[in-house]
C-alpha atoms as a PDB file:
ATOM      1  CA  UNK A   1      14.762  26.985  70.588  1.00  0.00           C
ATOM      2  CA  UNK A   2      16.109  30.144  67.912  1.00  0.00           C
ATOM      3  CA  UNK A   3      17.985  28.756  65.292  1.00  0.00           C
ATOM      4  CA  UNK A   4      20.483  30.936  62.885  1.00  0.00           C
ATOM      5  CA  UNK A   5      20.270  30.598  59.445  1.00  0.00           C
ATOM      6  CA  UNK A   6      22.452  32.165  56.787  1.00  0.00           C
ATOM      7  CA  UNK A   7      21.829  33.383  53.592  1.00  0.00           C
ATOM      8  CA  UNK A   8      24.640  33.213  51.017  1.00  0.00           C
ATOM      9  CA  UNK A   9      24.667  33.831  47.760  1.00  0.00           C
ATOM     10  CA  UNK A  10      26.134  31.304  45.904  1.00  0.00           C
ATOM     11  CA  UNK A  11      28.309  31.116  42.384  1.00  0.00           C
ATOM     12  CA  UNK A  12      29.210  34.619  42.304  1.00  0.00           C
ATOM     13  CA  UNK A  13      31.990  36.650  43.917  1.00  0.00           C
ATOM     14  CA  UNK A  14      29.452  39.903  44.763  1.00  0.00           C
ATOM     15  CA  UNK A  15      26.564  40.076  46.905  1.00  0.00           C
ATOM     16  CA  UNK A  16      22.814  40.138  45.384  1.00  0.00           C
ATOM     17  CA  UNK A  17      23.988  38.369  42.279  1.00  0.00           C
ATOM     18  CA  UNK A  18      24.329  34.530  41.909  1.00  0.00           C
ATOM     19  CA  UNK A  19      21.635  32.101  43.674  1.00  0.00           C
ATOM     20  CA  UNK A  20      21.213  32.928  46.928  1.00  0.00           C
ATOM     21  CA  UNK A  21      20.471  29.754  49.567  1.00  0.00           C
ATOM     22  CA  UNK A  22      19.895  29.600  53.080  1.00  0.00           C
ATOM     23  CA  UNK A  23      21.861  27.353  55.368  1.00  0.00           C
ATOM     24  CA  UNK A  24      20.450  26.014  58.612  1.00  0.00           C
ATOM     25  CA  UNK A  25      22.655  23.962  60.716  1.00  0.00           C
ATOM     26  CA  UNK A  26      20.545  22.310  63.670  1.00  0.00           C
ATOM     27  CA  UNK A  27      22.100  19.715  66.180  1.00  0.00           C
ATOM     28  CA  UNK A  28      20.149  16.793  64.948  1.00  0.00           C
ATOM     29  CA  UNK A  29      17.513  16.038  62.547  1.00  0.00           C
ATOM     30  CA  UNK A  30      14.100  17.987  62.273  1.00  0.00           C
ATOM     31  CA  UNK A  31      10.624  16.619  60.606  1.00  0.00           C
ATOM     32  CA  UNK A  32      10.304  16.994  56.728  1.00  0.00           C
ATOM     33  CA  UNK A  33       7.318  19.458  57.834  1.00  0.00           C
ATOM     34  CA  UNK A  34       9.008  21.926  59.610  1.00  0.00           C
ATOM     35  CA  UNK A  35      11.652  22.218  57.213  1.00  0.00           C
ATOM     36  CA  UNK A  36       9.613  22.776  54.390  1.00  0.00           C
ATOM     37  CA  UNK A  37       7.664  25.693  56.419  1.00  0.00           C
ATOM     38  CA  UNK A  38      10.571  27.513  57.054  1.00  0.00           C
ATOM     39  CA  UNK A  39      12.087  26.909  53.337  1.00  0.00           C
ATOM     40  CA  UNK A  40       8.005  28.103  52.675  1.00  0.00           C
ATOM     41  CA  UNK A  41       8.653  31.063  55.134  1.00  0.00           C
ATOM     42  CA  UNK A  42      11.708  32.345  53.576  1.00  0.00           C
ATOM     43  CA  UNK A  43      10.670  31.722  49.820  1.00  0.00           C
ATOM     44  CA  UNK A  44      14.208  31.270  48.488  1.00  0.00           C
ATOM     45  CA  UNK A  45      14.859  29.277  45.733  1.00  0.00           C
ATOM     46  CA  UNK A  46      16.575  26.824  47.840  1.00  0.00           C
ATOM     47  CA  UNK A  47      17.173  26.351  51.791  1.00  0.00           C
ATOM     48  CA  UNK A  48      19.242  23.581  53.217  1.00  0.00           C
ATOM     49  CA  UNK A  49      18.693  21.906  56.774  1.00  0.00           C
ATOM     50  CA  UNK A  50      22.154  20.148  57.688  1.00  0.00           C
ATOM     51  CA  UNK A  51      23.563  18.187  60.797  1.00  0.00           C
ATOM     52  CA  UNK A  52      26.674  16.408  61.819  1.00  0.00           C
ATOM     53  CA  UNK A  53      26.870  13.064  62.011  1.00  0.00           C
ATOM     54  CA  UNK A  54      28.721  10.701  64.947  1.00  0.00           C
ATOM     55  CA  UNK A  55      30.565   9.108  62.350  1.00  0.00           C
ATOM     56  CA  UNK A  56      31.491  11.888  60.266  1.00  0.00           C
ATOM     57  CA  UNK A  57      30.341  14.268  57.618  1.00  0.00           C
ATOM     58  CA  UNK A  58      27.031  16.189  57.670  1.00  0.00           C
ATOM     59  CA  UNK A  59      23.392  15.379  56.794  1.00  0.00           C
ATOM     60  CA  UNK A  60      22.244  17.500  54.402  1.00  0.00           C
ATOM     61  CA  UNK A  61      18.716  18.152  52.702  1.00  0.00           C
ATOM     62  CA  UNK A  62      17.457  20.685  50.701  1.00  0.00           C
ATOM     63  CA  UNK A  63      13.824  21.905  50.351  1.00  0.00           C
ATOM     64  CA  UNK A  64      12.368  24.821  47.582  1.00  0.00           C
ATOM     65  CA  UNK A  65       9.255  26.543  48.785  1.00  0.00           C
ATOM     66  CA  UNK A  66       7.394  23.781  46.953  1.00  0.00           C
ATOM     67  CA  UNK A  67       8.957  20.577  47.383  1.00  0.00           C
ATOM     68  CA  UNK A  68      12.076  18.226  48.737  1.00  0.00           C
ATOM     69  CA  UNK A  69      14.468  18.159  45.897  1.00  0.00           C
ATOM     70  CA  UNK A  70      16.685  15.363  45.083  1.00  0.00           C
ATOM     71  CA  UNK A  71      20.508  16.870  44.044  1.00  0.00           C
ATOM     72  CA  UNK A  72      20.945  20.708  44.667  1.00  0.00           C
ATOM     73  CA  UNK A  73      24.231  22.565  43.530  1.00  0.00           C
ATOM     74  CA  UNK A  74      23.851  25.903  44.997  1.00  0.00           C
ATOM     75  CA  UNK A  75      23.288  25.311  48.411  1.00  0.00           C
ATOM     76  CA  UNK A  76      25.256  22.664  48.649  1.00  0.00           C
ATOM     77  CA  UNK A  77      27.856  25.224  48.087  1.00  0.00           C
ATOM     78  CA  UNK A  78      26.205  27.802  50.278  1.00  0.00           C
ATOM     79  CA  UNK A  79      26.560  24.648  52.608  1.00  0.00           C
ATOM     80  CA  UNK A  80      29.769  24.361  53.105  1.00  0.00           C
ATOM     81  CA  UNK A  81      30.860  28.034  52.866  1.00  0.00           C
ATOM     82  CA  UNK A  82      28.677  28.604  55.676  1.00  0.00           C
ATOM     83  CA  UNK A  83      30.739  25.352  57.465  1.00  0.00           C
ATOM     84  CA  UNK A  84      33.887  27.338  56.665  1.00  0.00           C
ATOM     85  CA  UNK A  85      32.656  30.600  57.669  1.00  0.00           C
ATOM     86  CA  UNK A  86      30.921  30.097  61.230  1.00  0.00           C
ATOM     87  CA  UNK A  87      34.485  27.800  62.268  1.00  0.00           C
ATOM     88  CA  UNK A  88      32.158  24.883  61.872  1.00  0.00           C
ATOM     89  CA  UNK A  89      34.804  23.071  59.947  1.00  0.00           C
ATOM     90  CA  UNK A  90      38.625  24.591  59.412  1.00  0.00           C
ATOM     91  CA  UNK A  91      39.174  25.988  55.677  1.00  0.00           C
ATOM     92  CA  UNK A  92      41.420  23.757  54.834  1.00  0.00           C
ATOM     93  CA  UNK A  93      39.324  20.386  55.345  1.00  0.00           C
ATOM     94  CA  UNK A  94      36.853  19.021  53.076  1.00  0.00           C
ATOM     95  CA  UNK A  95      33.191  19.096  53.475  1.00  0.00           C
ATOM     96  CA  UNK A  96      31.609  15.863  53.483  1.00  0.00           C
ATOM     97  CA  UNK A  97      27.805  15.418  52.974  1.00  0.00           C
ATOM     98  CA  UNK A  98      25.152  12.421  53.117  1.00  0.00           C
ATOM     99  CA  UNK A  99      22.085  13.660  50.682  1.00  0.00           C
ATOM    100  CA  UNK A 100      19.573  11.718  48.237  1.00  0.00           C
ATOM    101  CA  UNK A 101      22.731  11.285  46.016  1.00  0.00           C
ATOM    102  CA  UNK A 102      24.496   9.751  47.869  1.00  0.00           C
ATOM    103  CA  UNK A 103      27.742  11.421  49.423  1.00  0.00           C
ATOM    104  CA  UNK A 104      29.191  14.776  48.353  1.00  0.00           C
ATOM    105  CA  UNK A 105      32.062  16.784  49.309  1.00  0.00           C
ATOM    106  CA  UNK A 106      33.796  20.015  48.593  1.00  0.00           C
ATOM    107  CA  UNK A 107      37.326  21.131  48.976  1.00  0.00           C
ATOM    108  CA  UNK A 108      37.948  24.699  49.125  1.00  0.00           C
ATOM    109  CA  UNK A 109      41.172  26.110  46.843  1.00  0.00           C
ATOM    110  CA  UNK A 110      41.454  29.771  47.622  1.00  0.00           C
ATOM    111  CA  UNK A 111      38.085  32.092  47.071  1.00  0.00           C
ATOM    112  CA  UNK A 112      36.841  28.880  45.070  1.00  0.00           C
ATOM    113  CA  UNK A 113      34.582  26.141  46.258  1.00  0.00           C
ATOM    114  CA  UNK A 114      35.086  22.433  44.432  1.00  0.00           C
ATOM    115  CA  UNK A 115      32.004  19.806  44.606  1.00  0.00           C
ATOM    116  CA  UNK A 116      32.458  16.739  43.785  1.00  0.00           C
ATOM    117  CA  UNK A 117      29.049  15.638  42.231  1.00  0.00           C
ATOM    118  CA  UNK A 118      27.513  12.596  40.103  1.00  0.00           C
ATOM    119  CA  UNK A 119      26.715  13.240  36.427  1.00  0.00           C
ATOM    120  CA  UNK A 120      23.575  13.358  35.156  1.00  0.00           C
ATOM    121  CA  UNK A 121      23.784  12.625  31.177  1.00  0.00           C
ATOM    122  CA  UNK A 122      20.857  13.404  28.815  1.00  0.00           C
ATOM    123  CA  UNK A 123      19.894  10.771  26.411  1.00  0.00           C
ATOM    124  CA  UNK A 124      17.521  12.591  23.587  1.00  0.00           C
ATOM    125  CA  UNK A 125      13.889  12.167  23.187  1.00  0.00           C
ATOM    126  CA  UNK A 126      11.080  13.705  20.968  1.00  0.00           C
ATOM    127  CA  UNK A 127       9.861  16.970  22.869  1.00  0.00           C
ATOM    128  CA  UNK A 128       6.477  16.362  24.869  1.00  0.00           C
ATOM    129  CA  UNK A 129       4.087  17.988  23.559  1.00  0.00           C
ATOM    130  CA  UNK A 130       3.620  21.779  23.911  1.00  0.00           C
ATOM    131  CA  UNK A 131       7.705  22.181  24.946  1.00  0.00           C
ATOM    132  CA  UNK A 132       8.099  24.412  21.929  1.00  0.00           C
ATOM    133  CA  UNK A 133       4.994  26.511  23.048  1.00  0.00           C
ATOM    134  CA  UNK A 134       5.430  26.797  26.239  1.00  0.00           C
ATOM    135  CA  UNK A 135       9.185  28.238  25.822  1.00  0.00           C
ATOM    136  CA  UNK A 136       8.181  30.112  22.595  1.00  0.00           C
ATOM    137  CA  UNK A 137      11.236  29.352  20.913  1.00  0.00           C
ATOM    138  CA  UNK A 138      11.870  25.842  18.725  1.00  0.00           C
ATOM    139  CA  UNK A 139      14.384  23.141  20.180  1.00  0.00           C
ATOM    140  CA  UNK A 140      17.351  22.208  17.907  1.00  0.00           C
ATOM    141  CA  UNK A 141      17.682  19.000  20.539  1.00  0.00           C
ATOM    142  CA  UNK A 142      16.086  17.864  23.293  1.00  0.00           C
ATOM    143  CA  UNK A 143      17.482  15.070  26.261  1.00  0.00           C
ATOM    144  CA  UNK A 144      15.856  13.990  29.156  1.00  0.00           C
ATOM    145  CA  UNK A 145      17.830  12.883  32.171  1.00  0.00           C
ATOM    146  CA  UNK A 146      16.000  10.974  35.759  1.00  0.00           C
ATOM    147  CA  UNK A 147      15.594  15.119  36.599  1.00  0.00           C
ATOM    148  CA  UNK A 148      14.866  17.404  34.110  1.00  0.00           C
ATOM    149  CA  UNK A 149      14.875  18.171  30.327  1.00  0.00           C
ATOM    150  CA  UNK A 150      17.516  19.840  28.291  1.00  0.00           C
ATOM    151  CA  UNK A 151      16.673  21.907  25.445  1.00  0.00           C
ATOM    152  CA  UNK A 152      19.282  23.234  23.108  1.00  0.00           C
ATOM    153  CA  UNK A 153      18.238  26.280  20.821  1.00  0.00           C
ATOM    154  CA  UNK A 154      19.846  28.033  18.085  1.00  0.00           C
ATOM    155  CA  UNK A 155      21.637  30.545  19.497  1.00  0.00           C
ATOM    156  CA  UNK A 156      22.511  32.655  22.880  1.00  0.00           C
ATOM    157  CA  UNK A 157      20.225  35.605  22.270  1.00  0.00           C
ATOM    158  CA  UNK A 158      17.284  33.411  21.556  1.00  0.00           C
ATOM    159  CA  UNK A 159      18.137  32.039  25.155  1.00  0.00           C
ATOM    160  CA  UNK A 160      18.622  35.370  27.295  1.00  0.00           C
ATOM    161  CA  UNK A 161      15.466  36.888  25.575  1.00  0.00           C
ATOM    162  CA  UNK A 162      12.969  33.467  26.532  1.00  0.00           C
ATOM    163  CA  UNK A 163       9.952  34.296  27.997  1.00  0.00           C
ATOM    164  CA  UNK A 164       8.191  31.022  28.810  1.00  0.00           C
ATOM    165  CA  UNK A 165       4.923  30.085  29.931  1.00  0.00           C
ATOM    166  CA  UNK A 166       5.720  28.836  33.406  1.00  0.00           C
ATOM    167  CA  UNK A 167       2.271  27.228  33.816  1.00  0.00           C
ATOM    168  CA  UNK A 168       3.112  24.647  30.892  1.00  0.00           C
ATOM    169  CA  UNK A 169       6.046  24.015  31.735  1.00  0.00           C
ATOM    170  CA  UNK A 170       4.601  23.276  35.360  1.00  0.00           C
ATOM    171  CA  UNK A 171       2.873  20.505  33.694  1.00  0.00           C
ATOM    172  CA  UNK A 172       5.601  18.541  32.516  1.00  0.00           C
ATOM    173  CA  UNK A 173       6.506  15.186  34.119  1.00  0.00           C
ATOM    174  CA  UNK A 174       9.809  16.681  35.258  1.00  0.00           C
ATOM    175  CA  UNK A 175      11.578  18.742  37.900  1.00  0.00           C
ATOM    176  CA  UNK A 176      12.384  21.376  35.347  1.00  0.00           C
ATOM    177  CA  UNK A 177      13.661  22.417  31.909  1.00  0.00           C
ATOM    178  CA  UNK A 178      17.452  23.449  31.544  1.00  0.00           C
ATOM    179  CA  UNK A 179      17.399  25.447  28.160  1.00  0.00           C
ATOM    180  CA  UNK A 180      21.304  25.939  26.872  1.00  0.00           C
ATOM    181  CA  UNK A 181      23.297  27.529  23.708  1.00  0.00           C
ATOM    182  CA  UNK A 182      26.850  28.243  22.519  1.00  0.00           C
ATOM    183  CA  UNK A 183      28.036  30.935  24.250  1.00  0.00           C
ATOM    184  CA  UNK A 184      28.067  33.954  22.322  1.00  0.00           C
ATOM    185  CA  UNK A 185      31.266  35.757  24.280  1.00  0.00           C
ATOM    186  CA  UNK A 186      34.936  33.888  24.033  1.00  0.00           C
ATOM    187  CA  UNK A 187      35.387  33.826  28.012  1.00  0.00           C
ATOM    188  CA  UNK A 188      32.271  30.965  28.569  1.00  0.00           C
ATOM    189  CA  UNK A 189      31.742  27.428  26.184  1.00  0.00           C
ATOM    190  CA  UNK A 190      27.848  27.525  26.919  1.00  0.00           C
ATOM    191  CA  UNK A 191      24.688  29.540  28.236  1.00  0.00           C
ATOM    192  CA  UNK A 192      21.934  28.247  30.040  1.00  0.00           C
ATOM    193  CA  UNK A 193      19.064  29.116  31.656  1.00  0.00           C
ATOM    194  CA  UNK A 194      17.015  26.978  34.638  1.00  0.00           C
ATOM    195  CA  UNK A 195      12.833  26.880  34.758  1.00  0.00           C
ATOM    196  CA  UNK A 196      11.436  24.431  37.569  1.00  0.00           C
ATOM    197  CA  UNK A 197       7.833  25.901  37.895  1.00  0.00           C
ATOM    198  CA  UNK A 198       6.901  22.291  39.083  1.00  0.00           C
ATOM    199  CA  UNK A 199       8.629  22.751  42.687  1.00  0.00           C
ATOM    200  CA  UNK A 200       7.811  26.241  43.173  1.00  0.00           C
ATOM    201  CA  UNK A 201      10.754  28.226  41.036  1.00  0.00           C
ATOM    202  CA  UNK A 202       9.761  29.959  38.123  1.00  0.00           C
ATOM    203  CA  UNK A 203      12.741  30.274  37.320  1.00  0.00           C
ATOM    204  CA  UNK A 204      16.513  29.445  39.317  1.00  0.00           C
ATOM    205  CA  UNK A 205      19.167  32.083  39.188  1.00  0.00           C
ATOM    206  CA  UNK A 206      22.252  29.667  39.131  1.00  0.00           C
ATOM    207  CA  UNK A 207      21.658  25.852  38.988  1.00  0.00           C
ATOM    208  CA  UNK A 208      24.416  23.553  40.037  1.00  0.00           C
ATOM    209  CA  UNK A 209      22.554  20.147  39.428  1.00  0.00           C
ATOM    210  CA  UNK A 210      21.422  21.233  35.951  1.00  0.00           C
ATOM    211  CA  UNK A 211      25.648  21.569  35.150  1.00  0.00           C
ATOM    212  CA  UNK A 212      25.735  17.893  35.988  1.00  0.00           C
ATOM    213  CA  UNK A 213      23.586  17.073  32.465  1.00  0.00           C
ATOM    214  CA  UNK A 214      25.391  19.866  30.923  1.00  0.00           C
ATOM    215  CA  UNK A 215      28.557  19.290  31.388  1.00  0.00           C
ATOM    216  CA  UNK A 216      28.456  15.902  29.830  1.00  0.00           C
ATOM    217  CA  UNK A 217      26.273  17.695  27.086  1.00  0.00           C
ATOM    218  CA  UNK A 218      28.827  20.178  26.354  1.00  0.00           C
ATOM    219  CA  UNK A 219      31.816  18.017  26.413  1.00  0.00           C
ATOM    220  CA  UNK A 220      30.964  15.500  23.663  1.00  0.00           C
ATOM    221  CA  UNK A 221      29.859  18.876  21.636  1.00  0.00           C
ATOM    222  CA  UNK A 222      33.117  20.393  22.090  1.00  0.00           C
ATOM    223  CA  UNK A 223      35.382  17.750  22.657  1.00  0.00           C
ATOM    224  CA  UNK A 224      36.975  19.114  25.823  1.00  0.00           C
ATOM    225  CA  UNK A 225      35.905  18.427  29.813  1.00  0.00           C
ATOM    226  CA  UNK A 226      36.996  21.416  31.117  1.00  0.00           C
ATOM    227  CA  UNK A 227      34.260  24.024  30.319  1.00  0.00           C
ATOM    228  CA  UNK A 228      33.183  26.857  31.901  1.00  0.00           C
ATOM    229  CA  UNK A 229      29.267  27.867  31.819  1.00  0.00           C
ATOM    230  CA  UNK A 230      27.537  31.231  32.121  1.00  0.00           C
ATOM    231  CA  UNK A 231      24.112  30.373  33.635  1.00  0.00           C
ATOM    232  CA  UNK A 232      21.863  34.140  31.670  1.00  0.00           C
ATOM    233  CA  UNK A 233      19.327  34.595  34.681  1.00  0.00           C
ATOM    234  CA  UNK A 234      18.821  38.251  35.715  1.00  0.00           C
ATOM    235  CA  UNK A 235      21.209  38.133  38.740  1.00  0.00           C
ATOM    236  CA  UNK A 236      23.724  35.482  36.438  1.00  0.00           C
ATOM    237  CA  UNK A 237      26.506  33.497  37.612  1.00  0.00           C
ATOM    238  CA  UNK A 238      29.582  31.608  36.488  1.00  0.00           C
ATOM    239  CA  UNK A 239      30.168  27.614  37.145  1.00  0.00           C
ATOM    240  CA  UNK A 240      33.411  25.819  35.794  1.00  0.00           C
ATOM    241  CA  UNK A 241      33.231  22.394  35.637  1.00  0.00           C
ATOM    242  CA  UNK A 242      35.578  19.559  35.398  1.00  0.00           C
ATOM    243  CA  UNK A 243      33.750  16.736  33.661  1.00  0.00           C
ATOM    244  CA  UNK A 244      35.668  13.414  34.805  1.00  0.00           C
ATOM    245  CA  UNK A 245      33.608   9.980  33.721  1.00  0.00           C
ATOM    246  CA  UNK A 246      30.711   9.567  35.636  1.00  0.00           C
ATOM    247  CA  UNK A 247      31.718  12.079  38.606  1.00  0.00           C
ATOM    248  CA  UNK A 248      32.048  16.542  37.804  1.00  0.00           C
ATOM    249  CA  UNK A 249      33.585  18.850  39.733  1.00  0.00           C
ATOM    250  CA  UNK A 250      31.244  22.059  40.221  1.00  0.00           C
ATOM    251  CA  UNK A 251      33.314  25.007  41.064  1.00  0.00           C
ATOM    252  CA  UNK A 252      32.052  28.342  42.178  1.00  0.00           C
ATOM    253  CA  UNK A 253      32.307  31.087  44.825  1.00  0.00           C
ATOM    254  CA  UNK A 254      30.036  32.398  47.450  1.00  0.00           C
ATOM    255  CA  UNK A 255      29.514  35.675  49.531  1.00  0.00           C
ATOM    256  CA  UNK A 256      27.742  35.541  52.989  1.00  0.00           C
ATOM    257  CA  UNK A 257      25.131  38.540  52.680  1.00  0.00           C
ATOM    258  CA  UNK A 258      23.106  38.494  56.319  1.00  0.00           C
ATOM    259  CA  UNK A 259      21.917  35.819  58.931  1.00  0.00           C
ATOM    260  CA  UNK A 260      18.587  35.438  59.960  1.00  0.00           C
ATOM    261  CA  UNK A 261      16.648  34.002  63.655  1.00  0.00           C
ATOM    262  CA  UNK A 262      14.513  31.884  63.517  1.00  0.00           C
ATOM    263  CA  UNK A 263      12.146  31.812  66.788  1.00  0.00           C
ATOM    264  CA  UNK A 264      10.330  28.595  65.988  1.00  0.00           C
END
């Protein structure tokens, strides 16, 4: 049986920029194995494996070459685009997933893509050992959340010109480390940047689960919930968020960019 996947690149409005995810939607469920070969095999950051459900709504999982992850914002997205795109689902109903977190959905409004996410709020701690180091660059805060740490520094050229040692930060007890700064142009509130060495990416272009910790971050900073980040990678992106209690909306756009059989 050949299966179709599609590769879309998510939180940007041009192709080869933003994070790009693959999307595989299979009739039913497939073994944890298989879908971590393929997400192996294709050596995105991010692949999802989704299904629909007799009761409604999709299954959806995502896998990194490395490891089954937990919350992912980017290919959730890619997700339901790719839903939209293929007929799958008409554009003007909402996408409803069952995941790790729980249940997710995502409304379309035009050429933008709503998902409705859980937070995930920081509560500071001393940095582990070696954080400093490892990022070459010294923390003016540091959070930890059940996912990843947050590092604030300084200022936004400190941020876009990090160089970290990905082995040590492989060694933390964490997912990853989201590393964040005032924004340094007037049309974004914050920077960031996304390192998850630990489950096989260096380093993510565009990292929708890391805006559920800064979102929260950035609102009791600035005193407003409607913020709009600037996540520095090389291929960059733009999320605006809608911080609302414990739930955020995670808005962004998507481009399809090619499809891809898979013969196994």
């Amino acid at each position: 049986m050949s299966h179709t996947l599609y590769v879309v690149d998510a939180f940007t409005d041009q192709p080869f920029r933003g994070n790009p995810a693959a999307v595989c939607v299979t009739e039913g469920p497939r073994d944890a194995a298989w879908m971590q070969g393929v997400a192996q095999e294709l050596n995105l950051s991010e692949t999802a494996f989704l299904y629909p459900l007799e009761s409604g709504g999709y299954h959806l999982r995502w896998f990194t070459p490395g490891a089954e992850v937990t919350l992912c914002g980017h290919a959730t997205l890619a997700s339901a685009f790719t839903l939209w795109q293929i007929g799958a689902l008409p554009h003007e109903a909402e996408a409803h997933f069952h995941t790790l977190s729980g249940w997710l959905s995502c409304t379309r409004t035009g050429e933008w893509i709503a998902m409705d996410f859980p937070t995930k709020a920081i509560t500071p701690c001393s940095p582990p050992d070696g954080l400093a180091e490892a990022l070459g660059a010294e923390p003016r805060f540091v959070g930890l959340n059940n996912m990843d740490y947050l590092v604030e520094l300084e200022d936004a050229a400190t941020l876009r010109g990090l160089q970290p040692h990905v082995t040590a930060l492989a060694s933390l007890p964490v997912r990853g480390v989201i590393v964040t700064a005032p924004s340094d142009t007037p049309e974004f509130d914050f920077v960031s940047r996304f390192f998850a060495p630990a489950v096989g990416v260096n380093e993510d272009p565009v990292t929708g689960s890391a805006h559920c910790a800064l979102g929260p971050y950035w609102e009791a900073k600035l005193g407003k919930s409607e913020l709009i980040g600037y996540q520095a990678s090389a291929r960059g992106g733009v999320v605006k968020l809608s911080v609302r209690g414990e739930r955020i909306l995670l808005c962004g756009q998507a481009v399809l960019v090619s499809q891809v059989e898979l013969f196994v």
